[in-house]
PDB file of N, CA and C in Angstrom:
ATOM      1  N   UNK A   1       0.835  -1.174   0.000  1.00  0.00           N
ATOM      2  CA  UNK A   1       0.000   0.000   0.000  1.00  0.00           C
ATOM      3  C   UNK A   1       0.882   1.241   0.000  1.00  0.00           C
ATOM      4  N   UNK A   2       0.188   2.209  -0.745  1.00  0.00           N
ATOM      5  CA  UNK A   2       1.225   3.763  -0.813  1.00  0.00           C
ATOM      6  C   UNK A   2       0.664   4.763  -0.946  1.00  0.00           C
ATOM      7  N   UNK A   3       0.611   5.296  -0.031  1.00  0.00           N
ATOM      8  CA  UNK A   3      -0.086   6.751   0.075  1.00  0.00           C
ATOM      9  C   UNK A   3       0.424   7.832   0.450  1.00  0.00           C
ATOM     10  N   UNK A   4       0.172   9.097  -0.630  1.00  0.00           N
ATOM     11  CA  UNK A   4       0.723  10.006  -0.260  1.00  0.00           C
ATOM     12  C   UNK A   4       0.370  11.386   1.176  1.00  0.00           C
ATOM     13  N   UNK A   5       1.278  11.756   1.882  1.00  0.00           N
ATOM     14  CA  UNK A   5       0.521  13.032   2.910  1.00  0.00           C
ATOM     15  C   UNK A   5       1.193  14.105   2.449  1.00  0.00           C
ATOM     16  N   UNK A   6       0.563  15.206   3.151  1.00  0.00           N
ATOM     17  CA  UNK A   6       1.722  16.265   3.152  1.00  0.00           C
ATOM     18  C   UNK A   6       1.854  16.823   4.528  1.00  0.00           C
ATOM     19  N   UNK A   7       3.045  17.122   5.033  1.00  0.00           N
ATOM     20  CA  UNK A   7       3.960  17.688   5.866  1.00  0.00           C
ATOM     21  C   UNK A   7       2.968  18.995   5.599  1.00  0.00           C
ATOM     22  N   UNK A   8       2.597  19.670   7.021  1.00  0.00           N
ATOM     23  CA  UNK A   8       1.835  20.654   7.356  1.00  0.00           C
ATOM     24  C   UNK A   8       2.783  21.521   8.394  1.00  0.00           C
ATOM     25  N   UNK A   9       2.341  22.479   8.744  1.00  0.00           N
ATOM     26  CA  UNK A   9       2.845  23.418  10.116  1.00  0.00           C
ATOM     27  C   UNK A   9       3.194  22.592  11.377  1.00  0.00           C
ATOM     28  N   UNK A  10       4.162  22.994  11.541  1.00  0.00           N
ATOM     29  CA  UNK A  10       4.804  22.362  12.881  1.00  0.00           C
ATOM     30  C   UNK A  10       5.280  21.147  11.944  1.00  0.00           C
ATOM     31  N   UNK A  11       5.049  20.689  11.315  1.00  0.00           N
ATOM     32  CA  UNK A  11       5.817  19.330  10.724  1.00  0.00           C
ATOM     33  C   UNK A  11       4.967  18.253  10.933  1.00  0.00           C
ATOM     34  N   UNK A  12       3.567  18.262  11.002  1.00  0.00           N
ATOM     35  CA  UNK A  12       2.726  17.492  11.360  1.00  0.00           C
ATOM     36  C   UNK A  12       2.245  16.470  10.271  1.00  0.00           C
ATOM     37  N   UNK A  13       2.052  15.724  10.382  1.00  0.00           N
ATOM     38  CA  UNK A  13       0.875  14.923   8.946  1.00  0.00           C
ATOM     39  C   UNK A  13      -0.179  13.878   9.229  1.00  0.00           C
ATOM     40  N   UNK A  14      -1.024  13.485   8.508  1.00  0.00           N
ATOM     41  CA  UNK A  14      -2.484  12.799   8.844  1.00  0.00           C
ATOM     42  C   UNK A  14      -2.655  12.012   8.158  1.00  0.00           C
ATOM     43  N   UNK A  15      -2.553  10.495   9.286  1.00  0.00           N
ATOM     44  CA  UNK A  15      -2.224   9.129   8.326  1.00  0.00           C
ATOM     45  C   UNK A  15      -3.808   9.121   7.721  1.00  0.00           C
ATOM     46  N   UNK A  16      -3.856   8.624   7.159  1.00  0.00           N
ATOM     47  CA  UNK A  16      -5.040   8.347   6.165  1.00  0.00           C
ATOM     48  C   UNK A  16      -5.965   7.077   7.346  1.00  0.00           C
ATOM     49  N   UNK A  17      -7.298   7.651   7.312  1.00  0.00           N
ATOM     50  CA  UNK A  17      -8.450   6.717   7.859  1.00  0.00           C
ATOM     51  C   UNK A  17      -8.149   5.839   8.314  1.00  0.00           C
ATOM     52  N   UNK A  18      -8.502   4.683   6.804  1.00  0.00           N
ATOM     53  CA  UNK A  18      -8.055   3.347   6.462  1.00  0.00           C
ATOM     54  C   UNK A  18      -6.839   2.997   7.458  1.00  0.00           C
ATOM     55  N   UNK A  19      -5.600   3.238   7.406  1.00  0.00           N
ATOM     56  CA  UNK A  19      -4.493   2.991   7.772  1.00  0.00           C
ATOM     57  C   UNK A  19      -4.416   3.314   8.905  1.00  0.00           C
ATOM     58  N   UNK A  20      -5.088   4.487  10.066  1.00  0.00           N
ATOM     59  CA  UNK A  20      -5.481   4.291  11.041  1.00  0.00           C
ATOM     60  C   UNK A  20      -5.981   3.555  11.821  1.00  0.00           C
ATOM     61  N   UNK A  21      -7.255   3.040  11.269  1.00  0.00           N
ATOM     62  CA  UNK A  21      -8.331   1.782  11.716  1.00  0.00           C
ATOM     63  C   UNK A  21      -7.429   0.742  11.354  1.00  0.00           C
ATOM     64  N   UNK A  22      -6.789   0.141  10.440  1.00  0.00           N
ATOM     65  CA  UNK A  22      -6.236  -1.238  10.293  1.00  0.00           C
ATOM     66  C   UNK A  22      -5.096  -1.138  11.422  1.00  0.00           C
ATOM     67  N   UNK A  23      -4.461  -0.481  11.833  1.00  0.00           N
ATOM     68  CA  UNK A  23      -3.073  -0.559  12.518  1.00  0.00           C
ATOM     69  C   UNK A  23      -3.805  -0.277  13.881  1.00  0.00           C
ATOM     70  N   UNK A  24      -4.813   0.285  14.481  1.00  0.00           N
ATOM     71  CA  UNK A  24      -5.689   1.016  16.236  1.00  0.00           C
ATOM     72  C   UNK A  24      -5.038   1.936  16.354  1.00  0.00           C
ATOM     73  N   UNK A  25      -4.640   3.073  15.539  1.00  0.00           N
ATOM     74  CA  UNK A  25      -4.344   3.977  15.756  1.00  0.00           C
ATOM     75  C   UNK A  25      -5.423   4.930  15.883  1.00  0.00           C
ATOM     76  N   UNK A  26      -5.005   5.768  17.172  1.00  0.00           N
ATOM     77  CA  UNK A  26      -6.327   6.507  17.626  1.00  0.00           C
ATOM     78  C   UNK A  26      -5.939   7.957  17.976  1.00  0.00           C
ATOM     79  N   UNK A  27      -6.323   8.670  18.583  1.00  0.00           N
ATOM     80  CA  UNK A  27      -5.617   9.828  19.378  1.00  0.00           C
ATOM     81  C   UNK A  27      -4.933   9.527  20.530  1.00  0.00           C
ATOM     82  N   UNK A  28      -4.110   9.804  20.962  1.00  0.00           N
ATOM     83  CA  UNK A  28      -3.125   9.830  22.388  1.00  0.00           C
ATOM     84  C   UNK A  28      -2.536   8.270  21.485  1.00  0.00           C
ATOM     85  N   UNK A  29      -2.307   7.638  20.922  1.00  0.00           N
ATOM     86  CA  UNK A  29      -1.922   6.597  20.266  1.00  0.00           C
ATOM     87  C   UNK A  29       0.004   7.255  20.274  1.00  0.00           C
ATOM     88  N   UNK A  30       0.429   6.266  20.831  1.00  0.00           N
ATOM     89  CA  UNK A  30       1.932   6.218  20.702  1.00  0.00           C
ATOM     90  C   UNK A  30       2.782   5.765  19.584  1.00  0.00           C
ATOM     91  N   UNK A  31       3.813   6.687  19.301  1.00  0.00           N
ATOM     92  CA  UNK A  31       4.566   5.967  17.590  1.00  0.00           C
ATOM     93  C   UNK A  31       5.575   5.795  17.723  1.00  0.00           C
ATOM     94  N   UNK A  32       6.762   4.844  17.902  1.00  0.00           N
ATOM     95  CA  UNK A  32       7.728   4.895  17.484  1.00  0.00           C
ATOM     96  C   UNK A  32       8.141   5.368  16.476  1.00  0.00           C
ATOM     97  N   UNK A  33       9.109   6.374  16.021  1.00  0.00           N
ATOM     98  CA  UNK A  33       9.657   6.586  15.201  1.00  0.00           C
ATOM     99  C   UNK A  33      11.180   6.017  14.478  1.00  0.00           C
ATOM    100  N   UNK A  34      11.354   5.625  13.818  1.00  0.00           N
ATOM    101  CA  UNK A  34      12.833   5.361  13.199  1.00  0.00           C
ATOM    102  C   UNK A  34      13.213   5.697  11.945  1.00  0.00           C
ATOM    103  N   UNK A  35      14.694   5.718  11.805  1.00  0.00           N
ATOM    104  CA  UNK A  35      15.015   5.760  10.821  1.00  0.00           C
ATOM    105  C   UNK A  35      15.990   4.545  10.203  1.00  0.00           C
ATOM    106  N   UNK A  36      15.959   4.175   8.831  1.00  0.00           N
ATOM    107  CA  UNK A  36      16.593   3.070   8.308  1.00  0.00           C
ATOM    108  C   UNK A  36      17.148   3.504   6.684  1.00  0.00           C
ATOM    109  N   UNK A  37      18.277   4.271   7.071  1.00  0.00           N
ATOM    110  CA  UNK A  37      18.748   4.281   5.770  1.00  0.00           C
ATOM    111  C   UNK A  37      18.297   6.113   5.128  1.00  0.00           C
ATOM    112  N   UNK A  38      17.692   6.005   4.109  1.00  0.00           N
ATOM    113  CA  UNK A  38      16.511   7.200   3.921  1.00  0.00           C
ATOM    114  C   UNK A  38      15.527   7.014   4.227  1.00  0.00           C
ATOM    115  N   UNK A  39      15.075   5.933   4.748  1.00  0.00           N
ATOM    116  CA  UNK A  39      13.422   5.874   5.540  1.00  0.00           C
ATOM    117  C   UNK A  39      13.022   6.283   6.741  1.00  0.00           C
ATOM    118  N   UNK A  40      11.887   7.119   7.159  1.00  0.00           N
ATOM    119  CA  UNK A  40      11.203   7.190   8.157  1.00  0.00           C
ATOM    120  C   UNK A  40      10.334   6.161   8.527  1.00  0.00           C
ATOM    121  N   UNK A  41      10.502   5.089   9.370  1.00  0.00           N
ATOM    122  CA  UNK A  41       9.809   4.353   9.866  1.00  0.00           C
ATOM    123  C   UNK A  41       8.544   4.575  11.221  1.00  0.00           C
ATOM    124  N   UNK A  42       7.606   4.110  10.870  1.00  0.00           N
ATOM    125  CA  UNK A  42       6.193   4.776  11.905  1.00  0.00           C
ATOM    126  C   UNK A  42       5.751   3.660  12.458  1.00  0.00           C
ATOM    127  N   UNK A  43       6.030   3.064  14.060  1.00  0.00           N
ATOM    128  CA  UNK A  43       5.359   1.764  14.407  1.00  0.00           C
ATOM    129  C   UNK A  43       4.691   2.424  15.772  1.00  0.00           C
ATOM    130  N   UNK A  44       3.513   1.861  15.477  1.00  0.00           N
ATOM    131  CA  UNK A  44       2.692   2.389  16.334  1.00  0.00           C
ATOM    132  C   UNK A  44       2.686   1.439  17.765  1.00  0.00           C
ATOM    133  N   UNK A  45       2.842   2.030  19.226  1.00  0.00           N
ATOM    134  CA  UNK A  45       2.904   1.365  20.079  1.00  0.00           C
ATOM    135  C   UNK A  45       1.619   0.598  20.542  1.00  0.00           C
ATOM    136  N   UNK A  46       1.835  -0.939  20.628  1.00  0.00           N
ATOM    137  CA  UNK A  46       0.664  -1.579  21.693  1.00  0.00           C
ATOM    138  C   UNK A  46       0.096  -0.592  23.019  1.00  0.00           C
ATOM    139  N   UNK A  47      -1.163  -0.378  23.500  1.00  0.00           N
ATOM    140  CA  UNK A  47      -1.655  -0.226  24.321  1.00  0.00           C
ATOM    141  C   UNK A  47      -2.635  -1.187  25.251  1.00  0.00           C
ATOM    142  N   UNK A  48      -2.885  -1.027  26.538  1.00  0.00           N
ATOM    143  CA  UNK A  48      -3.553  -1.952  27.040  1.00  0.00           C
ATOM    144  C   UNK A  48      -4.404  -1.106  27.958  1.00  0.00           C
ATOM    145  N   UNK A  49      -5.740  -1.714  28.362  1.00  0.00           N
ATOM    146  CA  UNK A  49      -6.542  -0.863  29.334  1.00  0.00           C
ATOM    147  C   UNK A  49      -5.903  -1.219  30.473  1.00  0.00           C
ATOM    148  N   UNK A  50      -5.058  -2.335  30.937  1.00  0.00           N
ATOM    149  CA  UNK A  50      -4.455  -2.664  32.034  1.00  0.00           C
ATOM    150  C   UNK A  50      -2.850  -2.877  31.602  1.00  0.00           C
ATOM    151  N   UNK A  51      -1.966  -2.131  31.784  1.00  0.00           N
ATOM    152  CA  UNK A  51      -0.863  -2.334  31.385  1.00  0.00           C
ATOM    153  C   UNK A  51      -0.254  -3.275  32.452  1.00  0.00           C
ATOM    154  N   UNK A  52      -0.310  -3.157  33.472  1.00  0.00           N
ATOM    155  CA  UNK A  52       0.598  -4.346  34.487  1.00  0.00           C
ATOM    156  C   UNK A  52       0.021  -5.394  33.769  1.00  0.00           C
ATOM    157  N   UNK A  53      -1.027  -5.711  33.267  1.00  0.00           N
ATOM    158  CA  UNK A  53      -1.342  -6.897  32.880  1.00  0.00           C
ATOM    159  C   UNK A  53      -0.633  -7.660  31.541  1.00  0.00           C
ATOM    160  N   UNK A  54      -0.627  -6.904  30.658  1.00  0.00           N
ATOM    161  CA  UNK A  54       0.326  -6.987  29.949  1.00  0.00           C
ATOM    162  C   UNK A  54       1.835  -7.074  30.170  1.00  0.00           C
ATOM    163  N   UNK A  55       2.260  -6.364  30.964  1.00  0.00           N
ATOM    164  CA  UNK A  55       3.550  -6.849  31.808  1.00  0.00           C
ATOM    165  C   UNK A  55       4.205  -8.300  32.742  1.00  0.00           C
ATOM    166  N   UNK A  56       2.580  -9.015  32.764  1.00  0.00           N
ATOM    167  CA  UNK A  56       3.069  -9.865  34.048  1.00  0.00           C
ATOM    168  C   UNK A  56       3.812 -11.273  33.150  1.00  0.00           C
ATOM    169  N   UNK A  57       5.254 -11.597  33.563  1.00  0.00           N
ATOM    170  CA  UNK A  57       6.023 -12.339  33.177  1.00  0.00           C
ATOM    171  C   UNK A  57       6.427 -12.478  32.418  1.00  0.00           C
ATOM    172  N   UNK A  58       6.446 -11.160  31.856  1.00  0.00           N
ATOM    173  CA  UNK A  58       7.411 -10.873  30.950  1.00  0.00           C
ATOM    174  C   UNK A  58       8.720 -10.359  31.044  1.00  0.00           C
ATOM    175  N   UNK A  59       8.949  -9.868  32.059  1.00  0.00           N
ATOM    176  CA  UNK A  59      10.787 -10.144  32.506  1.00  0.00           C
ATOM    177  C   UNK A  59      10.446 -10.989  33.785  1.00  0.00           C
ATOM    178  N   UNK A  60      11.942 -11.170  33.626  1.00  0.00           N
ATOM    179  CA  UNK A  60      12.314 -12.114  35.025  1.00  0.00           C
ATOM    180  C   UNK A  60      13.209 -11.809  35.697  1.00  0.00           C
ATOM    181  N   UNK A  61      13.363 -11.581  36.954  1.00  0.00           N
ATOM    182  CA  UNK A  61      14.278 -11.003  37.761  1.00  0.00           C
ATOM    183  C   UNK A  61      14.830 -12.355  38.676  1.00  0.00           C
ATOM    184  N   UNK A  62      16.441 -12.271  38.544  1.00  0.00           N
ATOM    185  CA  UNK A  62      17.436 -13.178  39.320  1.00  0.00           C
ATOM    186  C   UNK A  62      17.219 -12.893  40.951  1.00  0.00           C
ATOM    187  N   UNK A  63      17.230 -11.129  41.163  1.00  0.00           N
ATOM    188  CA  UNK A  63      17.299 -10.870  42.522  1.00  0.00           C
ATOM    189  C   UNK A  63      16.224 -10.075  42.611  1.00  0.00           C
ATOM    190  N   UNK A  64      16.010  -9.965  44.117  1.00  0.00           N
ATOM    191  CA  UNK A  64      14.899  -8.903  44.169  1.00  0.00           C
ATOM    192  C   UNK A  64      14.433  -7.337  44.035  1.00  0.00           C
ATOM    193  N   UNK A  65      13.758  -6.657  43.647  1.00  0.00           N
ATOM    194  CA  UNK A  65      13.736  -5.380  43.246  1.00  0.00           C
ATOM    195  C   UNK A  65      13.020  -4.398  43.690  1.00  0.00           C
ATOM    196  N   UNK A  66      13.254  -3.283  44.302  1.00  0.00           N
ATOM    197  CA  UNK A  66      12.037  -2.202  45.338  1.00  0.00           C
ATOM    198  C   UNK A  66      10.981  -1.923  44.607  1.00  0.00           C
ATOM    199  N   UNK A  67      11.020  -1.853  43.042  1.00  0.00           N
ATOM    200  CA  UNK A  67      10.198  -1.454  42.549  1.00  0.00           C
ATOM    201  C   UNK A  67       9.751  -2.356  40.888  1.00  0.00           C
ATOM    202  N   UNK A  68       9.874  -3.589  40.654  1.00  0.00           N
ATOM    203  CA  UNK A  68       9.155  -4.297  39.888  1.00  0.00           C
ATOM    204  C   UNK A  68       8.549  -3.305  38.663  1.00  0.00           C
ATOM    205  N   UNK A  69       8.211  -2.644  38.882  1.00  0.00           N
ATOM    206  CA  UNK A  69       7.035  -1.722  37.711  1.00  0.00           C
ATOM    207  C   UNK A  69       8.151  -1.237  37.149  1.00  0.00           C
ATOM    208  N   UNK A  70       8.514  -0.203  37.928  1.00  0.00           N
ATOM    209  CA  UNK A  70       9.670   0.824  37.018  1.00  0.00           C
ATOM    210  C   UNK A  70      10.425  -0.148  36.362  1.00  0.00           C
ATOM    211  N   UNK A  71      11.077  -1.224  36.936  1.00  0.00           N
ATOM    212  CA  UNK A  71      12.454  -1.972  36.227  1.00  0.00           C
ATOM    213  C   UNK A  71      12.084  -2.778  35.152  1.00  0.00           C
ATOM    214  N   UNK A  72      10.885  -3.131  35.297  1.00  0.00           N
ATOM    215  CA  UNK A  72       9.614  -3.623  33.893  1.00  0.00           C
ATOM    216  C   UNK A  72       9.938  -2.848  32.976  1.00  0.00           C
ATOM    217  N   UNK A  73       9.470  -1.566  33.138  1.00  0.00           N
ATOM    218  CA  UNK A  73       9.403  -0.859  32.387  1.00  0.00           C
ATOM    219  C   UNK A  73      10.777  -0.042  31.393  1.00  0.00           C
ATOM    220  N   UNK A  74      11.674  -0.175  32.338  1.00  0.00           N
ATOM    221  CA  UNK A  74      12.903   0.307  31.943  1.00  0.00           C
ATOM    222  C   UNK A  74      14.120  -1.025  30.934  1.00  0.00           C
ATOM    223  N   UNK A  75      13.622  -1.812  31.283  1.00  0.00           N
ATOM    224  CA  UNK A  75      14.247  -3.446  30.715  1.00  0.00           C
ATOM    225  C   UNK A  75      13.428  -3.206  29.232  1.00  0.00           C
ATOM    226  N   UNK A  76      12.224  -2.952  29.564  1.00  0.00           N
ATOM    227  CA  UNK A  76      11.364  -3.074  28.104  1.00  0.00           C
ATOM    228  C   UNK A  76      11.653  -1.891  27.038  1.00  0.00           C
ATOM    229  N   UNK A  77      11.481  -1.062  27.819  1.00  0.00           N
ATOM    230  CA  UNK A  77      12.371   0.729  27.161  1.00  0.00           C
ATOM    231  C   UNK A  77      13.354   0.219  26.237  1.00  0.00           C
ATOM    232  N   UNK A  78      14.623  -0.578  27.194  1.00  0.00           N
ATOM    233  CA  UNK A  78      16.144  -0.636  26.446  1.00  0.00           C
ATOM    234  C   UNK A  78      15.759  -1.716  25.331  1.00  0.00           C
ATOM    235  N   UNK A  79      14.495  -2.868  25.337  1.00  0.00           N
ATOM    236  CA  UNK A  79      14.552  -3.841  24.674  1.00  0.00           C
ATOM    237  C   UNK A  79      13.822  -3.149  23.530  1.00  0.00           C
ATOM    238  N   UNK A  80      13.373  -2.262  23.009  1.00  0.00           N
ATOM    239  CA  UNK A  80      12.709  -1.424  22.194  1.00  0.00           C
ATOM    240  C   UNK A  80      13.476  -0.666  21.381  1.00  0.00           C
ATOM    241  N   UNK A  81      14.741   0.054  22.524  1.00  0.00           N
ATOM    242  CA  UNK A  81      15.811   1.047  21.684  1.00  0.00           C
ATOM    243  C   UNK A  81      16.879  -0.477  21.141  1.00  0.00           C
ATOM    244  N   UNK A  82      16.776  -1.472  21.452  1.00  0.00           N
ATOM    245  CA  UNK A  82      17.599  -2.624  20.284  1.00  0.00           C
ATOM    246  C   UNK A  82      17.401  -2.764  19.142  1.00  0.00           C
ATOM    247  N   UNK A  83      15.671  -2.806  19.266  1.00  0.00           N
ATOM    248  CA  UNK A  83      15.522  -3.120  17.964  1.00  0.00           C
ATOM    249  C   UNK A  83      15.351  -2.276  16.963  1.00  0.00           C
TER     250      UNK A  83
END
């Protein structure tokens, strides 16, 4: 699929409908941005109405930790800036 936008004020642009609804892109909707080469890459972040829930066992900790959430969250951060 290929569709064209245009770059507006502030540098803004407006994915097309279609391509909204197929991907759940919504408002307050999160994007990764990247770049690869000359490409701008646009991946739109998973959301959850319960995010711990989505979190549970998905890392694993050797030792114990004061705060579980944050270090969730910060393990998953760095596993994001890898890829």
């Amino acid at each position: 699929m290929s569709d064209t936008v245009e770059v507006g004020r502030f540098g803004r642009i407006t994915l097309p409908k279609d391509l909204r609804n197929r991907h759940g892109i919504r408002e307050k909707t999160r994007i990764i941005i990247r770049e690869r080469g000359d490409q701008i890459i646009l991946i739109p972040v998973a959301s959850y109405d319960n995010p711990t829930d989505a979190l549970y066992a998905s890392v694993k900790f050797t030792t114990p930790v004061d705060d579980p959430k944050a270090e969730a969250r910060r393990l998953i951060r760095d596993r994001l800036r890898e890829e």
